[in-house]
N, C-alpha and C. Protein backbone atom coordinates (compact mmCIF):
# COMPACT_ATOMS: atom_id res chain seq x y z
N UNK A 1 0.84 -1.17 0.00
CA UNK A 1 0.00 0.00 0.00
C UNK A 1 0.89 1.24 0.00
N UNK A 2 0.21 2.19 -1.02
CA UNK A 2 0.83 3.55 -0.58
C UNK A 2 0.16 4.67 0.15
N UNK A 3 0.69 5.16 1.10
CA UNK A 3 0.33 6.19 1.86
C UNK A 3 0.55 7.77 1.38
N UNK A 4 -0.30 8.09 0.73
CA UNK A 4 -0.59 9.33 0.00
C UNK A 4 -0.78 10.53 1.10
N UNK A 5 -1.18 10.30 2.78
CA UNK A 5 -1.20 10.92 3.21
C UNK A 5 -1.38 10.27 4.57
N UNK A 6 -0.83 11.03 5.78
CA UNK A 6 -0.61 10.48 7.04
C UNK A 6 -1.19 11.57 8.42
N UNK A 7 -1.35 11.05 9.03
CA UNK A 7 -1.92 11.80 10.41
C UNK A 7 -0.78 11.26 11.38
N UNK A 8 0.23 11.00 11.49
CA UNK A 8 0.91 9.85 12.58
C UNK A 8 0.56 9.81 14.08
N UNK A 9 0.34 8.64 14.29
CA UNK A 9 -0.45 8.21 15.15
C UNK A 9 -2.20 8.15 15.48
N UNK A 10 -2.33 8.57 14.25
CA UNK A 10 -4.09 8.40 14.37
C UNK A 10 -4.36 7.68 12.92
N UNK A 11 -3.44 7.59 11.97
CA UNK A 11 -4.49 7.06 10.55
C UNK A 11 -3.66 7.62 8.99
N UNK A 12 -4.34 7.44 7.90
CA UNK A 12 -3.36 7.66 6.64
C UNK A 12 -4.68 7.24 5.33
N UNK A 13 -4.33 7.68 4.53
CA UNK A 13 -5.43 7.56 3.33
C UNK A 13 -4.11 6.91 2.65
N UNK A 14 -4.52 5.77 1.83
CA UNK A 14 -3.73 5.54 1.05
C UNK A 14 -4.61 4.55 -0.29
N UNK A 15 -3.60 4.18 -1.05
CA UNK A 15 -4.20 3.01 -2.16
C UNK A 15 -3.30 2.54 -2.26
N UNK A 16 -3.98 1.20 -3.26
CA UNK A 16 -3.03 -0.40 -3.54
C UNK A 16 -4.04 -0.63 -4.99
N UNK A 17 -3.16 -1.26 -5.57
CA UNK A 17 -3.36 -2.11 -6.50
C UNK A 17 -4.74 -3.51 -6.30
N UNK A 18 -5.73 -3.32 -6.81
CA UNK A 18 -6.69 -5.11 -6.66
C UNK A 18 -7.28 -5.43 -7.73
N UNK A 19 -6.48 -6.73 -7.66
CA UNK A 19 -6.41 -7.85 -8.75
C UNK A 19 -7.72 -7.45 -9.29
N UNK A 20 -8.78 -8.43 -7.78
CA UNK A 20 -10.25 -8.68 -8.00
C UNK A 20 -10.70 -7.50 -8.97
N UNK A 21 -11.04 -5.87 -8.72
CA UNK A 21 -11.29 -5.38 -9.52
C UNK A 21 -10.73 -4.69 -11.07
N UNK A 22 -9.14 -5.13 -10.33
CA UNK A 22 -8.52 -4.66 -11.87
C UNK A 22 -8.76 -2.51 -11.80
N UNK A 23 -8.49 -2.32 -10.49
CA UNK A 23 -8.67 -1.52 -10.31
C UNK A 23 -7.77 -0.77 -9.07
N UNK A 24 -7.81 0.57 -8.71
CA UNK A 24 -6.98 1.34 -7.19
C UNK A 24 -8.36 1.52 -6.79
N UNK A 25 -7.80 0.80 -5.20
CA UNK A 25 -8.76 0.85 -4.00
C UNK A 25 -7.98 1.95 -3.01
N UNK A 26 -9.38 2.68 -2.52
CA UNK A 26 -8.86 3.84 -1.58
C UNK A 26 -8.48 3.28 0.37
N UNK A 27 -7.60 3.45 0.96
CA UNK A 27 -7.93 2.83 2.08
C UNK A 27 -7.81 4.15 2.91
N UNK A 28 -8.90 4.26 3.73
CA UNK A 28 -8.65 5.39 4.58
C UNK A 28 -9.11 5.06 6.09
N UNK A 29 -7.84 5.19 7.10
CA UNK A 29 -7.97 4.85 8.70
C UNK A 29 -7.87 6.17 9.17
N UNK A 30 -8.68 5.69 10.33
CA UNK A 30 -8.69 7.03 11.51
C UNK A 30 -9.32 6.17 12.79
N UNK A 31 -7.85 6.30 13.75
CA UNK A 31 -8.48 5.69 14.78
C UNK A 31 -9.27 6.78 15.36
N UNK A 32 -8.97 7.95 15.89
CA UNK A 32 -9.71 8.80 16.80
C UNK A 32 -10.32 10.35 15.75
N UNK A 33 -11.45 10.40 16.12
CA UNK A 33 -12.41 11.02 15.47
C UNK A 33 -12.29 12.53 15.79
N UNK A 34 -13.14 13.76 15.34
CA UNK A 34 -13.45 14.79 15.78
C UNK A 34 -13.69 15.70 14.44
N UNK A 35 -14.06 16.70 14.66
CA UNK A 35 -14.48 17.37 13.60
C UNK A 35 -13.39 18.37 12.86
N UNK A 36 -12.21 18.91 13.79
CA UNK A 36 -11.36 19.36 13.23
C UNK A 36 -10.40 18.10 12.37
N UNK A 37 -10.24 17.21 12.88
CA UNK A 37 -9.67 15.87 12.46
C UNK A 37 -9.98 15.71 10.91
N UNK A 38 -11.55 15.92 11.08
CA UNK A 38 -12.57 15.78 9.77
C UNK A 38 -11.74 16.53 8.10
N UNK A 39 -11.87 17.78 9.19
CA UNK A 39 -11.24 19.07 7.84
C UNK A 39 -9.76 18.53 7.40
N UNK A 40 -9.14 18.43 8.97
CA UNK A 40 -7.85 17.86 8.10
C UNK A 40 -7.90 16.98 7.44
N UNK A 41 -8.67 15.86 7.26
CA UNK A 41 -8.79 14.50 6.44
C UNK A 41 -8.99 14.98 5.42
N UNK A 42 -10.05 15.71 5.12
CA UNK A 42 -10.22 16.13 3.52
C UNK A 42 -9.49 17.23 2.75
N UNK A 43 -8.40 17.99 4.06
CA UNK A 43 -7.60 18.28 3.16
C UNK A 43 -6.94 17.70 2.47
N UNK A 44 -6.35 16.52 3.67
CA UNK A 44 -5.11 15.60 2.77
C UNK A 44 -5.77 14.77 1.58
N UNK A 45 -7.25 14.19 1.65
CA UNK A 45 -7.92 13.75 0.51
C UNK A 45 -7.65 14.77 -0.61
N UNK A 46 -7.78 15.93 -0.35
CA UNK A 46 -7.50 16.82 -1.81
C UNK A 46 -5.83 16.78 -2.38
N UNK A 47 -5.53 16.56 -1.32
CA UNK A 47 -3.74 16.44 -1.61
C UNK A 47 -3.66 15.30 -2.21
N UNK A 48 -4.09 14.14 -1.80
CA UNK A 48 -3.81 12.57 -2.74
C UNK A 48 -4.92 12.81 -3.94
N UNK A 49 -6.07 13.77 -3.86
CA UNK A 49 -6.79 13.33 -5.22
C UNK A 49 -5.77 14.41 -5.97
N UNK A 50 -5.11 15.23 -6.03
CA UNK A 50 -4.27 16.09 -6.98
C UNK A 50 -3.08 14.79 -7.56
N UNK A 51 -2.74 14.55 -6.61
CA UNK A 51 -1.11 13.31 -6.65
C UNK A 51 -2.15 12.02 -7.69
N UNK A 52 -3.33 11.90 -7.13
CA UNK A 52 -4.03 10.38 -8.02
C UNK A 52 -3.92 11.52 -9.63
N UNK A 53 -4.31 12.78 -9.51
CA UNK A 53 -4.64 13.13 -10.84
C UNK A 53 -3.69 13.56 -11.73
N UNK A 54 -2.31 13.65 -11.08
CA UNK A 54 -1.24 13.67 -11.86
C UNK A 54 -0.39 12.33 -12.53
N UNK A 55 -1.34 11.20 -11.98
CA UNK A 55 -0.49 10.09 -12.13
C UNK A 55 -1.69 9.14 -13.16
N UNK A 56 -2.86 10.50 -13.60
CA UNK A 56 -3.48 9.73 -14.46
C UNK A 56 -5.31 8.88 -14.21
N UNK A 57 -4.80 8.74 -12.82
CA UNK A 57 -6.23 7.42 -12.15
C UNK A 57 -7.32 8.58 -11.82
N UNK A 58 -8.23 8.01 -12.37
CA UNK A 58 -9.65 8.77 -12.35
C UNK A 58 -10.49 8.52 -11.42
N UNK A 59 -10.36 7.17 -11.15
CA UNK A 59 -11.19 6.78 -10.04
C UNK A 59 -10.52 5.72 -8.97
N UNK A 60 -10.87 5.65 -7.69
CA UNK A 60 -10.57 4.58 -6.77
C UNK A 60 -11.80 3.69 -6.56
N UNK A 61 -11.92 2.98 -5.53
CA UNK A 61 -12.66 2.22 -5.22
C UNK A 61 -12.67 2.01 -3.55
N UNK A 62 -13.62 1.75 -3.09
CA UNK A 62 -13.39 1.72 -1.82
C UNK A 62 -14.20 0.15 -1.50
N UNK A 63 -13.45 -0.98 -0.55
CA UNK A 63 -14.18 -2.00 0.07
C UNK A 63 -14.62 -1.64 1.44
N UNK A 64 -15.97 -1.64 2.23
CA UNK A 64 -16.68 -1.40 3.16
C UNK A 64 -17.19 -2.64 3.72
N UNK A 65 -16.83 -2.73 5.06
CA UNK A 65 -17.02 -4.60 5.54
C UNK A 65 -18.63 -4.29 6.07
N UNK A 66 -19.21 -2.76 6.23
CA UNK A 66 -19.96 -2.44 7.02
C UNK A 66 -21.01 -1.38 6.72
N UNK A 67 -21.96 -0.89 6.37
CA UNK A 67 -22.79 0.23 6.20
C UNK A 67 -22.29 1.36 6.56
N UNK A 68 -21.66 1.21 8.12
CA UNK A 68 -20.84 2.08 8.42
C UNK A 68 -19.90 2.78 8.45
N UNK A 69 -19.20 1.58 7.37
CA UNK A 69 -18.03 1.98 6.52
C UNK A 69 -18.55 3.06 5.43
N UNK A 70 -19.34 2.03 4.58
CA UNK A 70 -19.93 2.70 3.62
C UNK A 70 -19.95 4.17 3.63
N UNK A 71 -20.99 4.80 4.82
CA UNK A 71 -21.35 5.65 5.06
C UNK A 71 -20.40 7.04 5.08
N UNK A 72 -19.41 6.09 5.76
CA UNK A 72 -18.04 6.92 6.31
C UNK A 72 -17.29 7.54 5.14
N UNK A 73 -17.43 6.57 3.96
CA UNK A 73 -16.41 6.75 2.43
C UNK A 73 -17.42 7.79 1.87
N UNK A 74 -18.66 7.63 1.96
CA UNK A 74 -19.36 8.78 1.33
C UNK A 74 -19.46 10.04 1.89
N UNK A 75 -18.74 10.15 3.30
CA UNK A 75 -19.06 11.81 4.11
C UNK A 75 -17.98 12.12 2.77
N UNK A 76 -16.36 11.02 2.44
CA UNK A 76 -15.37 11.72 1.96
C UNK A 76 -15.88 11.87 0.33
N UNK A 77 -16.88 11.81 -0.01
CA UNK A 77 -17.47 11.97 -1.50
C UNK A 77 -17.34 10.91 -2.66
N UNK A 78 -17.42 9.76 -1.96
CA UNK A 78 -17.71 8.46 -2.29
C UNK A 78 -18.92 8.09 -2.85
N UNK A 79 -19.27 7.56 -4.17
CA UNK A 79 -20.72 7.41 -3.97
C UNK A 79 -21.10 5.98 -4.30
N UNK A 80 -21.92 5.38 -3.91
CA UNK A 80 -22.57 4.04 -3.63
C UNK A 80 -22.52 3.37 -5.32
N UNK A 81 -21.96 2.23 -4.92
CA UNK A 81 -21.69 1.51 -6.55
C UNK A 81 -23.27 0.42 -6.29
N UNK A 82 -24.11 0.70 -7.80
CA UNK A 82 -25.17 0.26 -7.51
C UNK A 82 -25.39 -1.48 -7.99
N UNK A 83 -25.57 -2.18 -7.09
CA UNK A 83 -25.28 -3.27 -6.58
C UNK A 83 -24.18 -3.47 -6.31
N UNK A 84 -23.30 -2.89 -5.96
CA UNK A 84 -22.24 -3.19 -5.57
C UNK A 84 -22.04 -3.58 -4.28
N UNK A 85 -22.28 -5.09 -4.76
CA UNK A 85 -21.21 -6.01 -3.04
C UNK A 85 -20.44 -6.77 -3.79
N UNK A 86 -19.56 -6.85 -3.01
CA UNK A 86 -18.25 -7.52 -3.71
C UNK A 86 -17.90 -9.10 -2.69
N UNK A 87 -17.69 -10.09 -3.10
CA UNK A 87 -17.10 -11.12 -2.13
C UNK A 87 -15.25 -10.82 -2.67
N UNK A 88 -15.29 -10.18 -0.74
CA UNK A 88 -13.27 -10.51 -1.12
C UNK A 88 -12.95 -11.54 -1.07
N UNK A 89 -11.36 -11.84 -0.97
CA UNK A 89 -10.64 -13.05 -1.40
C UNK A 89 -10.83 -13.91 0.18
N UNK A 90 -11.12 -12.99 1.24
CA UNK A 90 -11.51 -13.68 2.39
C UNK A 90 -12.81 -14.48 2.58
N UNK A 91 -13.45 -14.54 1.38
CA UNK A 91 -14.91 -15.10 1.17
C UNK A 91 -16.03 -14.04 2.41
N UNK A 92 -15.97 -13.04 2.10
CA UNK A 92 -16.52 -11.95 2.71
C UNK A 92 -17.42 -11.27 2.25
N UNK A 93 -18.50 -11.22 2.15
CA UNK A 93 -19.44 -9.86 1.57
C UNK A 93 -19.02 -8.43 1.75
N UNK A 94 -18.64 -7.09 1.08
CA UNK A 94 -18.64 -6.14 1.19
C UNK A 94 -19.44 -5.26 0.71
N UNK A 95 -19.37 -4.07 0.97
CA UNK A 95 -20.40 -3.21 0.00
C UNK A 95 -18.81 -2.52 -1.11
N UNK A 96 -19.30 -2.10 -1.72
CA UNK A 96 -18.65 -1.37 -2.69
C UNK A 96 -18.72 0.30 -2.80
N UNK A 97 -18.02 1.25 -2.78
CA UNK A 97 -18.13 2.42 -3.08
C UNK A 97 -17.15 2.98 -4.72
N UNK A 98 -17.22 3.97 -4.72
CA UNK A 98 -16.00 4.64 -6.20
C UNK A 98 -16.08 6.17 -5.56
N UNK A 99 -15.05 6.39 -5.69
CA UNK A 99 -14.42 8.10 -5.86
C UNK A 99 -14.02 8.35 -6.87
N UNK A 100 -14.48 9.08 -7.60
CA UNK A 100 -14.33 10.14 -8.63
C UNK A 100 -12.91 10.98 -8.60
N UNK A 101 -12.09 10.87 -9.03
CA UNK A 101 -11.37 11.74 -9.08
C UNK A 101 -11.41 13.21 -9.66
């Protein structure tokens, strides 16, 4: 995985390469929450979507084990892939999201 952007010690937006979709998946952690936290997250989201858009990739993908995931990828402007559940390689149901670059 690459880490396009970091908080250290709380979390990092990054992407990887997946086979399954033949596509860049977005991964974004945050252990501890808050609303200033928030702004900074989407700054650095604007910082990796500039870096995704110089390197070409239009879109990511996001895997969500949870609604709540889901939910979470769409505050960052994610929008719901329609039917999109995906079984990962863990034999797992997910939901599916895409970001637009």
């Amino acid at each position: 995985m690459e880490i396009l952007y970091e908080e250290p010690g709380n979390g990092f937006i990054g992407i990887s390469w997946n086979e399954s979709l033949d596509n860049w998946e977005m991964h974004i952690e945050c252990n501890s929450w808050s609303h200033t936290k928030f702004k900074r997250y989407l700054q650095g989201l604007e910082k990796a979507k500039t870096t995704l858009r110089e390197r070409g990739i239009e879109r990511v993908f996001g895997i969500c084990a949870s609604k709540k995931e889901r939910k979470f990828n769409i505050v960052f402007g994610a929008k719901e892939v329609p039917s999109g559940i995906v079984l990962t390689e863990d034999g797992i149901l997910n939901y599916l999201t895409v970001l637009e670059i």
